[in-house]
Protein backbone atom coordinates (compact mmCIF):
# COMPACT_ATOMS: atom_id res chain seq x y z
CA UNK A 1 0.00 0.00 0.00
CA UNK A 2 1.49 3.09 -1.38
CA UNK A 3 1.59 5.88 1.67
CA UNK A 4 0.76 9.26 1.17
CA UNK A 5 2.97 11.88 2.87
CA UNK A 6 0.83 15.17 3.87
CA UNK A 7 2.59 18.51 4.33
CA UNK A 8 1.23 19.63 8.07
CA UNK A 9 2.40 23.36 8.45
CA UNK A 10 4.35 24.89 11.19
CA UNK A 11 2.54 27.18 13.63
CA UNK A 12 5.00 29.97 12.57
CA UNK A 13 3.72 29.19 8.70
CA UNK A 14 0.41 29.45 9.54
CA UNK A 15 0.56 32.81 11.79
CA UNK A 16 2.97 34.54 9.02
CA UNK A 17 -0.41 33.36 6.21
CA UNK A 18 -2.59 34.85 9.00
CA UNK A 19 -0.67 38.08 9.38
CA UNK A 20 -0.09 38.50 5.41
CA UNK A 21 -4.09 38.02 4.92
CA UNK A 22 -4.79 40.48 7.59
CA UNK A 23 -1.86 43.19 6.07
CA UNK A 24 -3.73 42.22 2.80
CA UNK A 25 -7.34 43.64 3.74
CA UNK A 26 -5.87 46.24 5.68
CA UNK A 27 -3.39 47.39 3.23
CA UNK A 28 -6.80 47.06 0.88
CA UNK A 29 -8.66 48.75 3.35
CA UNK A 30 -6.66 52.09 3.88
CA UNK A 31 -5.72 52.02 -0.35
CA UNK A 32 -1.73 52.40 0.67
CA UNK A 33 1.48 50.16 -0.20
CA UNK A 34 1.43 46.95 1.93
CA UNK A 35 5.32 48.93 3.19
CA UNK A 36 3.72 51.64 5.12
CA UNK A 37 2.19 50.71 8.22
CA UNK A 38 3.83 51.66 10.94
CA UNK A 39 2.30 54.01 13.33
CA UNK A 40 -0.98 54.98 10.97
CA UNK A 41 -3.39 54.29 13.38
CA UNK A 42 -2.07 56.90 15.06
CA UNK A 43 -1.46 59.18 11.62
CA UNK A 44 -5.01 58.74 11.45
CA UNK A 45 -5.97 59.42 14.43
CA UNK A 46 -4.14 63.00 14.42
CA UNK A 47 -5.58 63.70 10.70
CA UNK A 48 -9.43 62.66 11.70
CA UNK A 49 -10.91 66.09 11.74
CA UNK A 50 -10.23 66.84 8.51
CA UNK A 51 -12.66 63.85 7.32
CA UNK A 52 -15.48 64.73 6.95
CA UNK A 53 -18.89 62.54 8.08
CA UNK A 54 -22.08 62.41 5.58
CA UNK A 55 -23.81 63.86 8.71
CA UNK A 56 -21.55 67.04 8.55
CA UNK A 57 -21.85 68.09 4.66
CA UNK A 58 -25.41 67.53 4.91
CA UNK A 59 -25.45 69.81 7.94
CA UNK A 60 -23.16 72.72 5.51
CA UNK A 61 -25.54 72.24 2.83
CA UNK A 62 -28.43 73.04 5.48
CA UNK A 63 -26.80 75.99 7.10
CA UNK A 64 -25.80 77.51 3.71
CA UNK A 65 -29.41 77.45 2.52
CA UNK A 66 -30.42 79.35 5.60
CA UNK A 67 -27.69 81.57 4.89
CA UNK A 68 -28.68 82.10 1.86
CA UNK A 69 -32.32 82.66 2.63
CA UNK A 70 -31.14 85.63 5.57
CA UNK A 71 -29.02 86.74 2.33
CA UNK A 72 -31.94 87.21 0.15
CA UNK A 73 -34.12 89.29 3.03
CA UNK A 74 -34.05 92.48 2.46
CA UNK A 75 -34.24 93.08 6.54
CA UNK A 76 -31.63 90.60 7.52
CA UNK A 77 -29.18 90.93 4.75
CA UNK A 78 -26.72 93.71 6.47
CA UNK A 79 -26.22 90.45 9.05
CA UNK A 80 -25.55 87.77 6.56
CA UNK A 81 -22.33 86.07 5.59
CA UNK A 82 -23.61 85.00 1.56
CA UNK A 83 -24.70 88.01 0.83
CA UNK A 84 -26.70 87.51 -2.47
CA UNK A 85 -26.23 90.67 -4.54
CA UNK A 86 -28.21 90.82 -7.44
CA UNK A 87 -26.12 90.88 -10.63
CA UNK A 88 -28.36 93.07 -13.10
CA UNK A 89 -27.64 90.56 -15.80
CA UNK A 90 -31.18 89.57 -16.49
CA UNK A 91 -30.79 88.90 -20.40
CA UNK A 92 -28.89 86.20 -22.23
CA UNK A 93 -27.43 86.35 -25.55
CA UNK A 94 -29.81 85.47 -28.87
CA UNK A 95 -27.21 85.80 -31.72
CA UNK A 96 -28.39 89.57 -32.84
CA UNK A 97 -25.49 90.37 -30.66
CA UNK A 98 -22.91 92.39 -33.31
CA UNK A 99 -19.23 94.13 -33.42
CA UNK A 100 -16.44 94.15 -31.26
CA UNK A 101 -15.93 93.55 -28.07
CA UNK A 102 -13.90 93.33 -25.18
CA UNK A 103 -13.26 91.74 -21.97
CA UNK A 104 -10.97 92.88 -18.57
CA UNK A 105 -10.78 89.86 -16.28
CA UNK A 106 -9.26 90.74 -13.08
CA UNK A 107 -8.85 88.40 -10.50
CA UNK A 108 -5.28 87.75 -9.15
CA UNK A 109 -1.51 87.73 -9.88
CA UNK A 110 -2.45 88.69 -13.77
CA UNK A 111 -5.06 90.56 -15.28
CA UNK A 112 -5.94 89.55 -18.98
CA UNK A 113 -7.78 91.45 -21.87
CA UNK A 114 -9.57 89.59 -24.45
CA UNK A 115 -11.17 91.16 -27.76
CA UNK A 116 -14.01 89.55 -29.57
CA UNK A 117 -16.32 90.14 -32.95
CA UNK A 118 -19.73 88.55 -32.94
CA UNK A 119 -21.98 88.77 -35.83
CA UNK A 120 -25.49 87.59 -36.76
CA UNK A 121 -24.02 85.76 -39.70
CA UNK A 122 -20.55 84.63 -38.35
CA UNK A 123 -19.99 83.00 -35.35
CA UNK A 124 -18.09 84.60 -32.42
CA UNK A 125 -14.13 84.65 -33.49
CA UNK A 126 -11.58 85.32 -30.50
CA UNK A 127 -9.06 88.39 -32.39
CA UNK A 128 -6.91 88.40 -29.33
CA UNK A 129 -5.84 87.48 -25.71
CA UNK A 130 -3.24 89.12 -23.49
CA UNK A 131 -1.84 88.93 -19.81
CA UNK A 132 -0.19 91.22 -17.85
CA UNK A 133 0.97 90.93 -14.45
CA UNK A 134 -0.22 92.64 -11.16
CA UNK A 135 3.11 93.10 -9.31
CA UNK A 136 2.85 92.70 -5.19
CA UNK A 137 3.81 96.76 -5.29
CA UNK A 138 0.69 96.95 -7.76
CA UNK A 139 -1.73 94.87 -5.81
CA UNK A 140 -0.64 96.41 -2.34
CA UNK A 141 -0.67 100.14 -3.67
CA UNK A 142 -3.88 102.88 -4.18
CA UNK A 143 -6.47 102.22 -5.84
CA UNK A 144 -5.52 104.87 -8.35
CA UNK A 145 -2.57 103.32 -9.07
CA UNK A 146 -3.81 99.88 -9.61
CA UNK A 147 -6.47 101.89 -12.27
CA UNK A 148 -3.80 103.96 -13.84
CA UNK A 149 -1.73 100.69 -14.21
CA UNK A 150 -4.65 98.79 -15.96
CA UNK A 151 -5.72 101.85 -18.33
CA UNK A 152 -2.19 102.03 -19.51
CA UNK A 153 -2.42 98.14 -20.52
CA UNK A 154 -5.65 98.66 -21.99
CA UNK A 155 -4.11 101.41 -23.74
CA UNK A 156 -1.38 98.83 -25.02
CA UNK A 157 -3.26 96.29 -25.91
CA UNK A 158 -5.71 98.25 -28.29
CA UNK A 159 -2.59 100.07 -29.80
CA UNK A 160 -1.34 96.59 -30.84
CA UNK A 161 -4.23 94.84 -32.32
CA UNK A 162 -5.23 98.30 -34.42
CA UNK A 163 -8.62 99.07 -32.76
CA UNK A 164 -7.38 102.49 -30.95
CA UNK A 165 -9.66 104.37 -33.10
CA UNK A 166 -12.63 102.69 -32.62
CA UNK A 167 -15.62 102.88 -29.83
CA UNK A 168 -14.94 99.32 -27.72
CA UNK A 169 -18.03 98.41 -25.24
CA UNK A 170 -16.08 96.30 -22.16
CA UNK A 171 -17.37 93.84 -20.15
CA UNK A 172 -15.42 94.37 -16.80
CA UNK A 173 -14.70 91.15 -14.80
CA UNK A 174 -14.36 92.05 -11.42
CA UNK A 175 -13.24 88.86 -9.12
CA UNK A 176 -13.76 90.69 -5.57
CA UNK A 177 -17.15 90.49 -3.19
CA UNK A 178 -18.95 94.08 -4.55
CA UNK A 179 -22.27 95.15 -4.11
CA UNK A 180 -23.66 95.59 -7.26
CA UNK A 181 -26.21 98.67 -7.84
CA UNK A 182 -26.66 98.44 -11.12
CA UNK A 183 -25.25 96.59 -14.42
CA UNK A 184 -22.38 99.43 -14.47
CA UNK A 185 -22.34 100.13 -11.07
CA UNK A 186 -20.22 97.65 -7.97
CA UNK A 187 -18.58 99.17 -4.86
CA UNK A 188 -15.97 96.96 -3.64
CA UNK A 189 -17.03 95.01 0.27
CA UNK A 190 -13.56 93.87 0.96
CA UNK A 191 -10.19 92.83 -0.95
CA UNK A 192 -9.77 89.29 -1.12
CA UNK A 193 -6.66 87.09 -2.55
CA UNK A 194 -4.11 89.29 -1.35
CA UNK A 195 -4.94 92.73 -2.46
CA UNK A 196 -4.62 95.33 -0.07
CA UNK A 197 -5.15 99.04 -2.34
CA UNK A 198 -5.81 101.53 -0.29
CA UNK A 199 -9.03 103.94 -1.29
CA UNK A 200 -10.97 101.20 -3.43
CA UNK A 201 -13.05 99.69 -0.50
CA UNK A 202 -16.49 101.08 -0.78
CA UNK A 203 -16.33 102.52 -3.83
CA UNK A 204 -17.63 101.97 -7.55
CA UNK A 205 -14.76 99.87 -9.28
CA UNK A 206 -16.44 100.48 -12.77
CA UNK A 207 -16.18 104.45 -12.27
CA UNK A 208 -12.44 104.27 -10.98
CA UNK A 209 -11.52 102.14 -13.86
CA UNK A 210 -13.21 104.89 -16.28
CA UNK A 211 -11.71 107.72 -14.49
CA UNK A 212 -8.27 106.13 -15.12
CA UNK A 213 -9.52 105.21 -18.87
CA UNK A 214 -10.36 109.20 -19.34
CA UNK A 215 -7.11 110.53 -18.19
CA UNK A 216 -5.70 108.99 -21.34
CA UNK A 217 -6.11 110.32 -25.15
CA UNK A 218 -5.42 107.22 -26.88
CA UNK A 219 -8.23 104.62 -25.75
CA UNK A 220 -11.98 104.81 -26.26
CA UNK A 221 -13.87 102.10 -24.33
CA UNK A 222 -17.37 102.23 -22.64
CA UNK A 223 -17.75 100.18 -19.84
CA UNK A 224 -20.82 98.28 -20.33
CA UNK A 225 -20.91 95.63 -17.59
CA UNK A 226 -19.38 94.86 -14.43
CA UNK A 227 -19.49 91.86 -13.12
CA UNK A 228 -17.68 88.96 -11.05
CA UNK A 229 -16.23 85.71 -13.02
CA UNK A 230 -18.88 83.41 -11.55
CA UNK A 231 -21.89 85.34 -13.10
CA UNK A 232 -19.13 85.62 -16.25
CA UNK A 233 -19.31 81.65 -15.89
CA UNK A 234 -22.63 81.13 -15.90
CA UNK A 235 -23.35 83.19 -19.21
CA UNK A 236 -20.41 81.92 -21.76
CA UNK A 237 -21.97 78.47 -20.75
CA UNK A 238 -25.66 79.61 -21.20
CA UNK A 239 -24.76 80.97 -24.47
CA UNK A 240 -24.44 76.93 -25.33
CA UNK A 241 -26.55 75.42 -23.08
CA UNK A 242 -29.92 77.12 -21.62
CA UNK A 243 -30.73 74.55 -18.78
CA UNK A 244 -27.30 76.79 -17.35
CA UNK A 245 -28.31 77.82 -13.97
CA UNK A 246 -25.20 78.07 -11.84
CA UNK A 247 -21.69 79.36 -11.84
CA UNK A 248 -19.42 78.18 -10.25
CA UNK A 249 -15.42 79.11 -9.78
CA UNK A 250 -13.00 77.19 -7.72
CA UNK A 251 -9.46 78.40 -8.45
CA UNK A 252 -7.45 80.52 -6.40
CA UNK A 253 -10.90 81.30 -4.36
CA UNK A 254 -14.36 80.09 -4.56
CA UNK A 255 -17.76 81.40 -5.27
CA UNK A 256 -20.93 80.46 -7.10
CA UNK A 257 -24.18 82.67 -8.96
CA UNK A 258 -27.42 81.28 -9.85
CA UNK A 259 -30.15 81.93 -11.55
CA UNK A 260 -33.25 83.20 -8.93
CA UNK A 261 -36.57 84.78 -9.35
CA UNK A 262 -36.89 88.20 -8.37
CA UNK A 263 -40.17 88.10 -6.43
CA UNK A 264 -37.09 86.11 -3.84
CA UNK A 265 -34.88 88.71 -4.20
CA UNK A 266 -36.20 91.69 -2.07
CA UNK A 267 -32.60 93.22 -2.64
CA UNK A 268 -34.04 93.74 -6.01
CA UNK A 269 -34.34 97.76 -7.00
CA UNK A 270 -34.13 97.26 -10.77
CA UNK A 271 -36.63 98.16 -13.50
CA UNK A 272 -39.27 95.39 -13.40
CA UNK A 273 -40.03 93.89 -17.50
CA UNK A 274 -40.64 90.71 -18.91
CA UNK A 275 -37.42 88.57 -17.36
CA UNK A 276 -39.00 87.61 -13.93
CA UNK A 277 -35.14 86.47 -13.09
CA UNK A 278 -31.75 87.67 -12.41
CA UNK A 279 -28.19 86.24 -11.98
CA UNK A 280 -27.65 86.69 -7.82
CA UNK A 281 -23.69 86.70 -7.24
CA UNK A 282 -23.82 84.56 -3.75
CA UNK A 283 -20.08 85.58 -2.78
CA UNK A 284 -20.00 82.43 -0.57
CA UNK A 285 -16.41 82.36 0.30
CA UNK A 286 -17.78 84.37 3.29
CA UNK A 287 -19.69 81.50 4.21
CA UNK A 288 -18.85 80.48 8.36
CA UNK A 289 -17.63 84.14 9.37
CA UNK A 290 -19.84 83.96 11.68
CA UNK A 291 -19.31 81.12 13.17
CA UNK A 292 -21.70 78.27 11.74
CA UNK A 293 -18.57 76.90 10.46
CA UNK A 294 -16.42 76.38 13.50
CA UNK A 295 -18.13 72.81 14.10
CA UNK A 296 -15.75 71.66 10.64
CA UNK A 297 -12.87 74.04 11.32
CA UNK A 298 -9.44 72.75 12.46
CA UNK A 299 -6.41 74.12 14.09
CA UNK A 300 -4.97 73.76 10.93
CA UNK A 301 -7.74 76.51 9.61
CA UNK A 302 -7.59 78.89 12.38
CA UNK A 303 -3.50 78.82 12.26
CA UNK A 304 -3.72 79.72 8.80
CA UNK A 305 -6.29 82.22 8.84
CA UNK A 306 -4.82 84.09 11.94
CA UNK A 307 -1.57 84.68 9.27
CA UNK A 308 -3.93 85.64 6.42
CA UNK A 309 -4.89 89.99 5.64
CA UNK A 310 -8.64 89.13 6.12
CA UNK A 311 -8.33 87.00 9.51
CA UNK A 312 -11.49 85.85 10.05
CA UNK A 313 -13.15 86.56 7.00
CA UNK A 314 -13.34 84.15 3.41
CA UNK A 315 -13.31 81.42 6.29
CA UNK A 316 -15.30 78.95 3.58
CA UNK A 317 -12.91 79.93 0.57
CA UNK A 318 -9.55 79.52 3.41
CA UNK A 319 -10.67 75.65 3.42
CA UNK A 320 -11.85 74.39 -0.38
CA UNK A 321 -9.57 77.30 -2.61
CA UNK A 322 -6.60 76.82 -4.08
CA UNK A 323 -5.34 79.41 -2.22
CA UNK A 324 -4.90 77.76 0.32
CA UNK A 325 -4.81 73.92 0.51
CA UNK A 326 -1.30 73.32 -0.16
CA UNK A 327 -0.68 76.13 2.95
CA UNK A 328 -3.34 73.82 4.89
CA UNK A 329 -1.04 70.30 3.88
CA UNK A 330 1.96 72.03 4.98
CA UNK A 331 0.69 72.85 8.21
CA UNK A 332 -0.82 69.29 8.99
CA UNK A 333 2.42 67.98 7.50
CA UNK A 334 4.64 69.75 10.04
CA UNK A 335 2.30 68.84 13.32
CA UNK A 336 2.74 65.45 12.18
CA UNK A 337 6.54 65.77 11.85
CA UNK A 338 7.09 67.41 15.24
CA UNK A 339 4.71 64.50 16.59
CA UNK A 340 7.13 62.32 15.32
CA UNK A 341 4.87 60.65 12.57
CA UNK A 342 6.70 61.41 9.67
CA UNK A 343 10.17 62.56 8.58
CA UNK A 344 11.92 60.86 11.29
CA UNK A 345 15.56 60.68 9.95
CA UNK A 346 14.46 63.74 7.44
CA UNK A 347 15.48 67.45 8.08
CA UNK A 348 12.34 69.38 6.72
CA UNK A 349 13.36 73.09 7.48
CA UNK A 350 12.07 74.33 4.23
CA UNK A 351 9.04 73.03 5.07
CA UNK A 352 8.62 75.25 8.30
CA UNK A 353 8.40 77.84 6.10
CA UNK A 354 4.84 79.61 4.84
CA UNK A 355 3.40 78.75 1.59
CA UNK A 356 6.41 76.61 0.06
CA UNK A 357 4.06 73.83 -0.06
CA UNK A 358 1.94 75.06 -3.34
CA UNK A 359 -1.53 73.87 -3.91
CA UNK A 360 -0.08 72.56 -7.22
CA UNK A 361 1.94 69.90 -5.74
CA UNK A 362 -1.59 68.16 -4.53
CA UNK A 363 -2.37 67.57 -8.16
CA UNK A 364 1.02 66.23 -9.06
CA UNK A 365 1.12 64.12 -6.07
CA UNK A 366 -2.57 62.52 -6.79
CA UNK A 367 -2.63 62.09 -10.54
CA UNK A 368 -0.26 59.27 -10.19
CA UNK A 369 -1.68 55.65 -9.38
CA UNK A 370 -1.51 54.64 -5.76
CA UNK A 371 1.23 52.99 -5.61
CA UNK A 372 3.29 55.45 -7.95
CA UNK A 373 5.16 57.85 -4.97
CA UNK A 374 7.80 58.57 -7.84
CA UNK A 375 6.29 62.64 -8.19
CA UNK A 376 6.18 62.67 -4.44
CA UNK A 377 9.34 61.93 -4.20
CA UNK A 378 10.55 64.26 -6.76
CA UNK A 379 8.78 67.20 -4.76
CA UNK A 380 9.87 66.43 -1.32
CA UNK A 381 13.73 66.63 -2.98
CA UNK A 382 12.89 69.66 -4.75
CA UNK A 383 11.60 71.11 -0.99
CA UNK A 384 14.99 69.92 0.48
CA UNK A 385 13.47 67.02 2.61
CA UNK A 386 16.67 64.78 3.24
CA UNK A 387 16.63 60.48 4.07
CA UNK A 388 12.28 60.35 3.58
CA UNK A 389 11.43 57.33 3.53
CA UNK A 390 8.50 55.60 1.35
CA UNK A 391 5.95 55.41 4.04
CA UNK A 392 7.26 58.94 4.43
CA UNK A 393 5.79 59.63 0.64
CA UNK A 394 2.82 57.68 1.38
CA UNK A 395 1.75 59.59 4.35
CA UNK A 396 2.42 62.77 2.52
CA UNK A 397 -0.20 61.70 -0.39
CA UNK A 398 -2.61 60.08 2.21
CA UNK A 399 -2.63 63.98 4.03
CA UNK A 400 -3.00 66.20 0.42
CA UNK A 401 -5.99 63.14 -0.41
CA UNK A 402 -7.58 64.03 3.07
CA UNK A 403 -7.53 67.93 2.47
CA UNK A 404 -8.25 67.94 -1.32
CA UNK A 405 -11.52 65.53 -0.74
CA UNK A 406 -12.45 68.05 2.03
CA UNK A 407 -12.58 70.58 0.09
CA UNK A 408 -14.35 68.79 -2.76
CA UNK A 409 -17.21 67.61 -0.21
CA UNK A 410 -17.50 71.51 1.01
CA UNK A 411 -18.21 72.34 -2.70
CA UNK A 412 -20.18 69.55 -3.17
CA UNK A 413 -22.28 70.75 -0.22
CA UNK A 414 -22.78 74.14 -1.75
CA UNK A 415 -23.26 73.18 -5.11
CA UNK A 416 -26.24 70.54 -4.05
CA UNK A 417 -27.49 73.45 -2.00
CA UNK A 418 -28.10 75.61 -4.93
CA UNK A 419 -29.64 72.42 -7.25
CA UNK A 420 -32.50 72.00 -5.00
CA UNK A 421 -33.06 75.50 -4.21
CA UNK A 422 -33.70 75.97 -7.83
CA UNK A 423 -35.62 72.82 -8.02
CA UNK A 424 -35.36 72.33 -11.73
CA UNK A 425 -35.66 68.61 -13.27
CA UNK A 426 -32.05 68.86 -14.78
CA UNK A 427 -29.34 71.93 -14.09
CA UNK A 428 -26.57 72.64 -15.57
CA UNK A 429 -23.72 74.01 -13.22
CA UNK A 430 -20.49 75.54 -15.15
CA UNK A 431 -17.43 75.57 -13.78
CA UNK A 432 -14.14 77.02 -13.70
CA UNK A 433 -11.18 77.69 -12.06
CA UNK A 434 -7.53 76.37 -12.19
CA UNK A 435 -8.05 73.98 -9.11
CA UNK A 436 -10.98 72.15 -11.14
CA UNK A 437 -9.36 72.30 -14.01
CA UNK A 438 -6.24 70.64 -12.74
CA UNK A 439 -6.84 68.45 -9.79
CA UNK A 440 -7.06 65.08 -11.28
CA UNK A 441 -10.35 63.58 -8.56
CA UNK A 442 -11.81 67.14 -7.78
CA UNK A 443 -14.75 66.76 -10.31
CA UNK A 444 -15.26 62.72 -9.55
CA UNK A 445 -15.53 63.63 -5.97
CA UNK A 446 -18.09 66.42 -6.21
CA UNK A 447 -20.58 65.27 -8.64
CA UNK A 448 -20.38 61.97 -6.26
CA UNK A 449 -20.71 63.67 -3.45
CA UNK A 450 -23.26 66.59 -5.13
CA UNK A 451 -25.62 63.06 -6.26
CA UNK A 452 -26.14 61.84 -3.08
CA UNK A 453 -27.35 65.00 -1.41
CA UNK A 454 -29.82 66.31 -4.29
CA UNK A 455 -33.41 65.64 -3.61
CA UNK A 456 -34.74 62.60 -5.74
CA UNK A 457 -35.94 63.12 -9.22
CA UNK A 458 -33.07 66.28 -10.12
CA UNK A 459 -30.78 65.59 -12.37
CA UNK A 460 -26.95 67.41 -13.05
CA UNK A 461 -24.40 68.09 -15.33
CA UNK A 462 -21.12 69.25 -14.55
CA UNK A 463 -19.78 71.41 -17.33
CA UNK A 464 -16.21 73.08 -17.81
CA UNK A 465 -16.56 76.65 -18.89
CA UNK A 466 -14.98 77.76 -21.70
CA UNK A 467 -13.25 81.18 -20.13
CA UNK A 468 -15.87 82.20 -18.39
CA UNK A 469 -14.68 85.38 -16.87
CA UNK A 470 -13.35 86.90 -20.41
CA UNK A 471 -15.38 85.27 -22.80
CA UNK A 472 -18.24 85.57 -20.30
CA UNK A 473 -17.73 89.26 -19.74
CA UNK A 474 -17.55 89.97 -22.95
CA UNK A 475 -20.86 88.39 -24.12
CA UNK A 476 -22.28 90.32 -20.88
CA UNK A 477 -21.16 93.28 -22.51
CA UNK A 478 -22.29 92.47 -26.19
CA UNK A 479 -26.11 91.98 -24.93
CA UNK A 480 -25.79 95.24 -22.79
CA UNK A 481 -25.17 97.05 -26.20
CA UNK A 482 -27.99 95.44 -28.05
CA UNK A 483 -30.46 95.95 -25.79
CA UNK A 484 -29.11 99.94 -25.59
CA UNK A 485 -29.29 99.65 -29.38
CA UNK A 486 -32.77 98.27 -29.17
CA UNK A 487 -34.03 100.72 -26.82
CA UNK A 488 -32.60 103.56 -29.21
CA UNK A 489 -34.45 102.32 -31.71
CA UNK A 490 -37.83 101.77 -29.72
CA UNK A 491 -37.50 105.85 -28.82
């Protein structure tokens, strides 16, 4: 009788399978490199209030509607942190738009000017597009300096592309919270994004940009429409797409329009005509200055805004913008160094230093697979971390994932907000901005985020904006000039 030999494992062999099956689910649980284990409970742990529960963006999205409601009311509005200004962009283009036209978008570091030609039997052609840059001595001057500096570029730009000597109607992008009194008329509430000019604050930007325009003898443009880039947004997409309701930017800060009746709007002190609607410019970033926020907020917030201009104001644009969420993963990043949960054997000086960490490097570091740390590694060198280790890389992606779909969820919130305050079957939400342009999961994470917190029955679509804020602007501009035209001709 032939005997069969049977292979009985050792107890060591069968605790090693047990502790490589339990690495396994664990590994497959927390979506990180079976190498890096060591110590993330307590990684976690440390990094837990920046996650955000279903329980607490469903609570945002409820406080922002009543926000948005005291916004709206006429009696409460002084009070309110979205402060709902209506637009006065009531009309959307209907191709009898004609000429030339251009755009000022400013908004940050640059300013750009764009020139377009419509025409009822041509479609819209794009002559030219220029930036020029807003130097820190610029953007921390007067206000009349800042003007002067953009006339003179104006000035430049028209020179170049041969249309000196004709009449241009401008569509004025205007990227700052404003109250807006009228189509051509915005005072200024506050600076945002690092501008500081002195004498602006309170005062119509339209008229001190054609104060500056009149000092000069070689330009002739009519401001036509100001407006911010969101409601800019909203109208180069509508031009396409009619089910367009809201605008939404979320670059270097954040804010969102949309489209609301006027009877809602007892703000509303315009001429009343056929359009029963207007284009309400939220200015959201304010969102949780007055606290309804502070349940979300982290240390990590309040450290950064304490070193910010505005402290204590733009408290929801300080934690979704691009801004800053590479200042917020450089501030979690050095807690957890000092706690001794990352960069052990590393020196990380540059790192102790404000804003090297750029919101940029979240998009490099997350467009890679999970288990590809090679452009993490590449930026920790290039920041002068010495001896990091992989888990080291791994931790560093696991924080700017934790902070990125924050921020996502926050937009989400609003976003979903706005959707079923409009209560439409289908809306169409256009979007811009550099951080939802580049960030490789932004959009994935809000519109799965933004589906689970619509009411039943709505429908979305997510849609890119095709330059918004100069294209947008200038399309603003081209329908303020036909309906002057029309109403010339009506008289």
């Amino acid at each position: 009788m032939e005997s069969t030999n049977y292979y009985i494992p050792s107890v060591s062999a069968v605790l090693s399978s047990i502790t490589c099956l339990f690495l396994f689910f664990i590994v497959k649980k927390r979506r990180i490199p079976p190498f890096v284990l060591s110590r993330w409970n307590e990684l976690e742990e440390k990094c837990s209030n920046l996650i955000l529960s279903n329980k607490d963006i469903k609570r945002v999205s409820t406080i922002l509607l009543k926000e948005i409601e005291i916004g709206l009311c006429k009696e409460t509005n002084k009070i309110a942190d979205i402060k709902c200004y209506p637009t006065y962009v009531r009309n959307l283009p209907n191709g009898k738009e004609k000429g030339k036209f251009l755009a000022l978008d400013l908004g940050g570091t640059n300013f750009r000017v764009l020139l377009i030609q419509l025409g009822e039997a041509t479609p819209e052609k794009e002559f030219a597009s220029r930036e020029f840059p807003l130097p820190d001595l610029i953007r921390n001057s007067s206000g009349e300096v800042l003007f002067d500096h953009i006339a003179e570029c104006l000035a430049l730009f028209v020179k170049e592309f041969k249309v000196d000597k004709e009449i241009l109607p401008l569509g004025f992008t205007f990227s700052f919270p404003c109250r807006q009194e009228g189509l051509t008329k915005a005072k200024l509430v506050q600076w945002t994004k690092g501008f500081t000019c002195s004498g602006v604050v309170g005062h119509d930007v339209a008229d001190l940009l054609q104060k500056a325009i009149h000092k000069r003898d070689d330009v002739n443009i009519k401001i036509m429409a100001v407006l911010n880039d969101t409601t800019g947004t909203l109208m180069s997409s509508a031009y396409k797409q009619p089910d367009c309701k809201i605008g939404l930017i979320i670059g270097t800060g954040t804010n969102a329009c949309y489209v609301e009746k006027v009877e809602n709007m007892e703000l509303w002190d315009g001429e009343s005509d056929n359009s029963n609607q207007c284009i309400v410019n939220t200015e959201w970033g304010a969102f949780g200055d007055s606290g309804s926020l502070e349940f979300i907020r982290t240390n990590f917030d309040r450290a950064l805004d304490s070193t910010t201009p505005n402290c204590g104001k733009q408290l929801y644009e300080k934690m979704i913008s691009g801004k800053y969420l590479g200042e917020i993963v450089r501030r979690v990043l050095v807690y957890l160094a000092k706690e001794g949960l990352i960069f052990n054997n590393s020196s990380y000086v540059r790192l102790l230093e404000a804003d090297t960490f750029k919101t940029k490097l979240l998009s490099e570091i997350e467009e890679k697979p999970e288990n590809d740390l090679s452009d993490c590694k590449r930026i920790l060198e290039e920041l002068g971390i010495t001896n990091f280790s992989q888990e080291d890389c791994a931790k560093v992606r696991y924080v700017c994932q934790l902070v990125s779909k924050r921020a996502a969820f926050m937009v989400a919130a609003g976003v979903a907000t706005l959707i079923n305050k409009i209560n439409e079957k289908h809306t169409v939400v256009a979007v811009d901005g550099t951080l939802y342009r580049k960030h490789p999961h932004f959009r994935h994470l809000m519109a799965q985020k933004i589906k689970q917190l619509i009411r039943p029955g709505l429908t979305f679509e997510l849609m890119l904006s095709e330059d918004g804020s100069g294209r947008g602007a200038a399309l603003v501009a081209a329908v303020a000039d036909r309906m002057d035209r029309e109403e010339t001709n009506r008289n």
